[in-house]
C-alpha atoms as a PDB file:
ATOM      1  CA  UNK A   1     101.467 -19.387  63.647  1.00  0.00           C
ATOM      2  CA  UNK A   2     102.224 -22.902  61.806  1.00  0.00           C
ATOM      3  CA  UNK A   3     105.326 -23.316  59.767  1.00  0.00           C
ATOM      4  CA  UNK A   4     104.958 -23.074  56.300  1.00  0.00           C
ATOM      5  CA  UNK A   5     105.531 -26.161  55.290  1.00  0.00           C
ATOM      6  CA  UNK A   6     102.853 -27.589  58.019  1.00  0.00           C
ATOM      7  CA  UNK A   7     100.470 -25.134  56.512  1.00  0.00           C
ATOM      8  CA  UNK A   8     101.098 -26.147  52.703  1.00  0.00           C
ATOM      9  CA  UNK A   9     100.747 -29.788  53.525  1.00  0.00           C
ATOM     10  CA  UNK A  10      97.452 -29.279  54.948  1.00  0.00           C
ATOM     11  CA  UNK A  11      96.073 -27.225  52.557  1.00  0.00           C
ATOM     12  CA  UNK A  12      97.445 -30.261  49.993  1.00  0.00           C
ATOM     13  CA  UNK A  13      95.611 -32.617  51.686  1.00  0.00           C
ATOM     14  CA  UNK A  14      92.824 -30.822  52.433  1.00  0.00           C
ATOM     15  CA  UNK A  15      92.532 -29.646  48.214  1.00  0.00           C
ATOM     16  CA  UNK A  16      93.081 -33.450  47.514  1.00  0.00           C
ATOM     17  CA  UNK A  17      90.251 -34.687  50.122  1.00  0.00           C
ATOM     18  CA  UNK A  18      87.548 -32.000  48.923  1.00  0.00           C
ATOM     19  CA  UNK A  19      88.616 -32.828  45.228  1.00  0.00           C
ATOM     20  CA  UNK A  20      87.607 -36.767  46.236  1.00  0.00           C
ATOM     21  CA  UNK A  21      84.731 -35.780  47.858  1.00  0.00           C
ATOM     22  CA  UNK A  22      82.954 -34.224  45.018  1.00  0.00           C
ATOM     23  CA  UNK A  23      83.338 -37.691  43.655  1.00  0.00           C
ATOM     24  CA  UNK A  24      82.593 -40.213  46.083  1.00  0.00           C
ATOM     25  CA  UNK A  25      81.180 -40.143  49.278  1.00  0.00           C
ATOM     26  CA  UNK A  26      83.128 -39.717  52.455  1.00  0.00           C
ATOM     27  CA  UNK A  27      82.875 -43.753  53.138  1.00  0.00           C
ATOM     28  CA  UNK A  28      84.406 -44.430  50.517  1.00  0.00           C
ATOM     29  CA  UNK A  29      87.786 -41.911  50.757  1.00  0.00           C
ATOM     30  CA  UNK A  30      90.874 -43.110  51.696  1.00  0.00           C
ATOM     31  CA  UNK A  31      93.538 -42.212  53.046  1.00  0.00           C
ATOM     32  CA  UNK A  32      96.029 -43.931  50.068  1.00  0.00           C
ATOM     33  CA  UNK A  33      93.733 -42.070  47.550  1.00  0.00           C
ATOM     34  CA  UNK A  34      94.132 -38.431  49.659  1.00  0.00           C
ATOM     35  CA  UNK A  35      98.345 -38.777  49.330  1.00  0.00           C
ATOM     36  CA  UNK A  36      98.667 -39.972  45.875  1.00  0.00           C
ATOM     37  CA  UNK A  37      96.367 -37.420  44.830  1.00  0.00           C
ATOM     38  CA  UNK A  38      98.318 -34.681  46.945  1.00  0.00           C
ATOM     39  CA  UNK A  39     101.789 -36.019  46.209  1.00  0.00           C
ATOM     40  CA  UNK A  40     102.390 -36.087  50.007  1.00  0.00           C
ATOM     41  CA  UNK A  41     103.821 -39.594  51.941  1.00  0.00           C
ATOM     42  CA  UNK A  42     100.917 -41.390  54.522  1.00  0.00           C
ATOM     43  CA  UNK A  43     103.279 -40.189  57.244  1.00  0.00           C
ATOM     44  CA  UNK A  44     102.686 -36.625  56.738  1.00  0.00           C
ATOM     45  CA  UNK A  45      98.793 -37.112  56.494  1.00  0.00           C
ATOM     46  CA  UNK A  46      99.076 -38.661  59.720  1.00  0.00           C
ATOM     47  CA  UNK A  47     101.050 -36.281  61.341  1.00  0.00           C
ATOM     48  CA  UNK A  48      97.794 -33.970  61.182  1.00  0.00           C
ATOM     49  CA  UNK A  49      95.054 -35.804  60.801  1.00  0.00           C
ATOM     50  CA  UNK A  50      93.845 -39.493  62.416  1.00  0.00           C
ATOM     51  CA  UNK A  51      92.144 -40.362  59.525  1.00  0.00           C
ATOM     52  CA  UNK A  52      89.428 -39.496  56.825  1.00  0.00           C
ATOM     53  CA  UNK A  53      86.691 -39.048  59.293  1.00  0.00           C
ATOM     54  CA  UNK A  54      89.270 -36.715  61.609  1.00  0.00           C
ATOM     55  CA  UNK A  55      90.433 -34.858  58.628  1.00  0.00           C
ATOM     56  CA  UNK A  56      86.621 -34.055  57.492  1.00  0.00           C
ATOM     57  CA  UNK A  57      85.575 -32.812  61.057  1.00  0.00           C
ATOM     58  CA  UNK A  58      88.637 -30.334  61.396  1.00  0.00           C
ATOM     59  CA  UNK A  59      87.602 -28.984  57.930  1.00  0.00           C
ATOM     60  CA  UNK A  60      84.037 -28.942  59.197  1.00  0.00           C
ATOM     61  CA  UNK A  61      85.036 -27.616  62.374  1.00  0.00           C
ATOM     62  CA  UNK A  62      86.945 -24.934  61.126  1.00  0.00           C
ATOM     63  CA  UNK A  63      84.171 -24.062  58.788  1.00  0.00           C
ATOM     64  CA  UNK A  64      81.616 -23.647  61.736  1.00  0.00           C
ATOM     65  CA  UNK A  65      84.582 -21.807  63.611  1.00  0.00           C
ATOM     66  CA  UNK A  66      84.084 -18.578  60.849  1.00  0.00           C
ATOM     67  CA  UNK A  67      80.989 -19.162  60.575  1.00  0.00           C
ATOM     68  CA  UNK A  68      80.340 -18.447  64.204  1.00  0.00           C
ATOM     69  CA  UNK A  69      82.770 -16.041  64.265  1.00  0.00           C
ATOM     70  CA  UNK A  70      80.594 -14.158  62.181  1.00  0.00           C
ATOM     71  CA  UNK A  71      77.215 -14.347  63.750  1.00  0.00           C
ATOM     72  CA  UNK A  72      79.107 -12.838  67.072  1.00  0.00           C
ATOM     73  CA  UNK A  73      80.547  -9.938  65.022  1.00  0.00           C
ATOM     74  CA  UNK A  74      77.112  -9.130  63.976  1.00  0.00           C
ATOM     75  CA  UNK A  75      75.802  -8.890  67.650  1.00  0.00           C
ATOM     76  CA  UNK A  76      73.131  -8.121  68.314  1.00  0.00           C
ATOM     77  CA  UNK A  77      71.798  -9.167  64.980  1.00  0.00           C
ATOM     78  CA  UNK A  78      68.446  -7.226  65.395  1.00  0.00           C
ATOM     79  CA  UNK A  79      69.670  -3.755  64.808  1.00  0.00           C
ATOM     80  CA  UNK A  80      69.753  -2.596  61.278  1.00  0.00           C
ATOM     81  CA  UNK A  81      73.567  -2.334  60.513  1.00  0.00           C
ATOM     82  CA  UNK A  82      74.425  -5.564  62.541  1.00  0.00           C
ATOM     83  CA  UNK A  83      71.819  -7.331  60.577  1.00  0.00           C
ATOM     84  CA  UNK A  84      73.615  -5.988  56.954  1.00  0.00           C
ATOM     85  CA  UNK A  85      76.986  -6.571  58.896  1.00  0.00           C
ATOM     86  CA  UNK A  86      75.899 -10.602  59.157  1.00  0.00           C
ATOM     87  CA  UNK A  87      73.908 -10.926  55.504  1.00  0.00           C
ATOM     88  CA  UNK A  88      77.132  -9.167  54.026  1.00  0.00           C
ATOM     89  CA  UNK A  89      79.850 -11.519  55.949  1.00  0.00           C
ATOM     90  CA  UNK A  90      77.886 -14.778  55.431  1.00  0.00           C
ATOM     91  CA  UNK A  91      77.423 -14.313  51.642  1.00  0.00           C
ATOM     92  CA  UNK A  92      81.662 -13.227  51.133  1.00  0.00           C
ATOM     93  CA  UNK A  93      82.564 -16.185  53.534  1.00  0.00           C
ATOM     94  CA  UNK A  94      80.092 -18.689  51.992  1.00  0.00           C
ATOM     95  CA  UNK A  95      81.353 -17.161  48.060  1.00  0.00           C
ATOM     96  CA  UNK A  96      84.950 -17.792  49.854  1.00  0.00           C
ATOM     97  CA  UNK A  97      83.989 -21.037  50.584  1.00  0.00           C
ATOM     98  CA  UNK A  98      81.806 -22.257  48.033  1.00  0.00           C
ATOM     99  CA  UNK A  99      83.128 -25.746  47.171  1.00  0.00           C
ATOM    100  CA  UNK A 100      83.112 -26.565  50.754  1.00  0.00           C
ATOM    101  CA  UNK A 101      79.721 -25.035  50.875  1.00  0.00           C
ATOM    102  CA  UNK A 102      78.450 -27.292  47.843  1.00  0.00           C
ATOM    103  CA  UNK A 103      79.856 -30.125  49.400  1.00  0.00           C
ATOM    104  CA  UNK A 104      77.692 -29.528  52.771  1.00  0.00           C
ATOM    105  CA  UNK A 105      74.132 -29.352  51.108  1.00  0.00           C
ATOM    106  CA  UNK A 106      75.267 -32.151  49.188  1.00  0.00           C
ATOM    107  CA  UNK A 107      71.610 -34.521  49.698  1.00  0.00           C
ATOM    108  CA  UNK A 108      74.150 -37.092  51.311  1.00  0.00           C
ATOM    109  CA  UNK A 109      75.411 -34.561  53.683  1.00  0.00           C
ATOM    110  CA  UNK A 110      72.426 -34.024  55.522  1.00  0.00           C
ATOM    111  CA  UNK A 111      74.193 -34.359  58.942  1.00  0.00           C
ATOM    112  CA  UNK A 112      76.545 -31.442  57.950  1.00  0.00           C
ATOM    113  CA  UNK A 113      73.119 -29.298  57.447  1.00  0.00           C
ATOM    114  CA  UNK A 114      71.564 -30.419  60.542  1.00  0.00           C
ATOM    115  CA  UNK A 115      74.613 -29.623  62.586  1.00  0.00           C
ATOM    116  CA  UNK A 116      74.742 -25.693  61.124  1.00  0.00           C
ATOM    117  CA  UNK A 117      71.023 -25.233  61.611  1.00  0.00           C
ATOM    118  CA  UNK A 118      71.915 -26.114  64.998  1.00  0.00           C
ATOM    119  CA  UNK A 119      74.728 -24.371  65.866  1.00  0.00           C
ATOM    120  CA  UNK A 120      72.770 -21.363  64.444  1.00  0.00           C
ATOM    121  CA  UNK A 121      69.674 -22.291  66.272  1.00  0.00           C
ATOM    122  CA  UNK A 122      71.444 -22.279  69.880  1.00  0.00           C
ATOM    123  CA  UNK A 123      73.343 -18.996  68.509  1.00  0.00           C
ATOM    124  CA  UNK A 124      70.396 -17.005  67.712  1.00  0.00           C
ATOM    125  CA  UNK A 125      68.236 -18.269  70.880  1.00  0.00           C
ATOM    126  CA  UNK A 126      70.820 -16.852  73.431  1.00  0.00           C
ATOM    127  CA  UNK A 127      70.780 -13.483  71.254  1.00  0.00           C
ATOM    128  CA  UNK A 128      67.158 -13.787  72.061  1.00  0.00           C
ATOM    129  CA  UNK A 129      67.066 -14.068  75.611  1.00  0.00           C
ATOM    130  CA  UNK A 130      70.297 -11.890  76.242  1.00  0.00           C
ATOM    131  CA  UNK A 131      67.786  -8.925  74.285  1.00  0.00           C
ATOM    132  CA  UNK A 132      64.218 -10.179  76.018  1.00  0.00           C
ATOM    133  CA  UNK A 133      65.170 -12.502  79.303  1.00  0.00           C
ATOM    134  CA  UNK A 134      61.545 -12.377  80.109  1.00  0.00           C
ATOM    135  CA  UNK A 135      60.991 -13.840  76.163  1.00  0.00           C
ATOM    136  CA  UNK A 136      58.524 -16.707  75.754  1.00  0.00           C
ATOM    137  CA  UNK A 137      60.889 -20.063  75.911  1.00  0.00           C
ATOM    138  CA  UNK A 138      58.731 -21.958  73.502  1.00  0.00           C
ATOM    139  CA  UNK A 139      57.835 -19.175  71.146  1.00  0.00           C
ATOM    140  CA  UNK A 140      61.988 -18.189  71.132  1.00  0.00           C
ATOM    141  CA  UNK A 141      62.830 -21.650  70.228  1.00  0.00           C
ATOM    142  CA  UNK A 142      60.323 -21.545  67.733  1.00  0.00           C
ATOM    143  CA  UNK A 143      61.566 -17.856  66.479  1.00  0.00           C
ATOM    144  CA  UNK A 144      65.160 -19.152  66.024  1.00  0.00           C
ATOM    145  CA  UNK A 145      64.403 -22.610  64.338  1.00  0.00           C
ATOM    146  CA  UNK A 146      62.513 -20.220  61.397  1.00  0.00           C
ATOM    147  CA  UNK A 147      64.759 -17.597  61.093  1.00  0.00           C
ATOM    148  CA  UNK A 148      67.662 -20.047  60.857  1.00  0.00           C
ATOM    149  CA  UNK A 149      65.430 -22.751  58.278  1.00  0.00           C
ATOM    150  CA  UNK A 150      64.728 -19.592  56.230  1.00  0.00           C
ATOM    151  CA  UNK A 151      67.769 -17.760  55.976  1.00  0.00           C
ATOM    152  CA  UNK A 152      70.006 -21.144  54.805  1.00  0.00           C
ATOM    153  CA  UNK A 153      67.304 -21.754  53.010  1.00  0.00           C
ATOM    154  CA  UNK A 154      68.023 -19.217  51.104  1.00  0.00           C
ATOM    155  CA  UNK A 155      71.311 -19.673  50.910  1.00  0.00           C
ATOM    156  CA  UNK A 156      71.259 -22.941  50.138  1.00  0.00           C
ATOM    157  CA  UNK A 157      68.933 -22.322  47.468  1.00  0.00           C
ATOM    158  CA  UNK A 158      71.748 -19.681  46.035  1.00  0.00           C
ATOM    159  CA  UNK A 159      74.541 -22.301  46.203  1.00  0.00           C
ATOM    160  CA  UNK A 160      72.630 -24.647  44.519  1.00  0.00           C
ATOM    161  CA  UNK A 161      71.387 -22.504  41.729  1.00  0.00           C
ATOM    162  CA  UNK A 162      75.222 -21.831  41.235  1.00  0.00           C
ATOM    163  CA  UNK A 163      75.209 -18.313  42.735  1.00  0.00           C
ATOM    164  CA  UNK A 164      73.829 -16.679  39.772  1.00  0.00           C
ATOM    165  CA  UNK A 165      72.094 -13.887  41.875  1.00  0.00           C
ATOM    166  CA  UNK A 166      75.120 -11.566  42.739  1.00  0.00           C
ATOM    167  CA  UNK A 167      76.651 -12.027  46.081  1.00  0.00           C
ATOM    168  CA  UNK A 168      75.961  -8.301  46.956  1.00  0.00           C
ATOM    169  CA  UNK A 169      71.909  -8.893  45.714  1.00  0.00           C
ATOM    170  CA  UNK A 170      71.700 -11.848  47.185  1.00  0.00           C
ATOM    171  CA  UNK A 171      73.009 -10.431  50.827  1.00  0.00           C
ATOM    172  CA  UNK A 172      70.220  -7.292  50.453  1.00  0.00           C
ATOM    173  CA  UNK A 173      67.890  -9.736  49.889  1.00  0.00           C
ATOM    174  CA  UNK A 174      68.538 -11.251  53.224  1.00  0.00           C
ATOM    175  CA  UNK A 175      69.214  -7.975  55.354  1.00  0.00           C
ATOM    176  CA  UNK A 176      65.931  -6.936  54.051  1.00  0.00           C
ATOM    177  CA  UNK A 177      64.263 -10.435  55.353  1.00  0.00           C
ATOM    178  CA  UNK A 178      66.003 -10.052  58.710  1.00  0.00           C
ATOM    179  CA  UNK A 179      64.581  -6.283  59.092  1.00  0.00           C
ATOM    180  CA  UNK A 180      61.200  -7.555  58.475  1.00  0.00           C
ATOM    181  CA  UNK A 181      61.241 -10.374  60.938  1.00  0.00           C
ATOM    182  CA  UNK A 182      63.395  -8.076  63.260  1.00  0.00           C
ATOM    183  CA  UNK A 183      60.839  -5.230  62.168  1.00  0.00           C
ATOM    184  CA  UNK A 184      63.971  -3.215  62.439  1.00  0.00           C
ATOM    185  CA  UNK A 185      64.405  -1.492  59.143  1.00  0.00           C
ATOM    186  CA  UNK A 186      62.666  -0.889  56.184  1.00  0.00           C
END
């Protein structure tokens, strides 16, 4: 467990740099700008982080971390309570996180996307051949690039729209998608 004041510094600078980056892009940050803006000296920013770029990828990081966290608490995501389990938890974390999540489909943030479609991708081809080992490679690749590109499509299209579709609608709407492609449920 950190200390306190660790933990309140952090979250300082980590307020301060996702305050910045809704203005500028991450090139353009600095370091100077992240501890006036969160009343903090440059040696306590350093303490934690090596710089902008390090500071991004631990928030990034630790984003993926939950997100991941999850997708394995929903295994195996093909049965019908897992699957509700998964469109219910990734709706409350992304509403949770929603400036962070804003800031990732950002159209200069494309990497960000890529690197969750991904993660996701890898996640939800080992669910497939843990469930059928004897699965089509090519046609499981396939399977988990669409079911991934659909459902943050989705989502993205709900952050973007400024979640006016009600988190609980919005995760029923995807449970219902993943029974269909699952043919689970219905």
């Amino acid at each position: 467990m950190e200390d306190r004041r660790i933990q309140k510094s952090k979250e300082a600078i980590q307020k301060s740099f996702l305050a910045l980056l809704q203005e500028k892009s991450l090139k353009k940050i600095t370091v100077a700008e992240i501890c006036r803006t969160a009343n903090i000296g440059r040696g306590t920013f350093y303490l934690h982080y090596m710089d902008v770029y390090d500071l991004y990828a631990q928030i990034e990081g630790e984003l993926y971390t939950g997100l991941l966290r999850l997708y394995a608490s929903a295994f195996p995501t093909t049965s019908q309570e897992n699957s509700k389990l998964l469109s219910d938890g990734l709706t409350l974390y992304i509403e949770e996180h929603k400036e962070l999540f804003l800031l990732l489909v950002r159209a200069d943030n494309d990497h960000a996307l890529q690197k969750l479609k991904s993660l996701f991708n890898e996640q939800v081809l080992q669910e497939s051949r843990k469930v059928n080992p004897d699965g089509n490679p090519a046609y499981d690749t396939m399977e988990a690039i669409f079911v991934v590109a659909g459902v943050m499509g989705v989502l993205e299209q709900w952050l973007t729209d400024g979640m006016q579709i009600s988190r609980d609608e919005i995760a029923a709407m995807l449970h219902r998608m993943l029974c269909k492609i699952n043919g689970s449920c219905l």
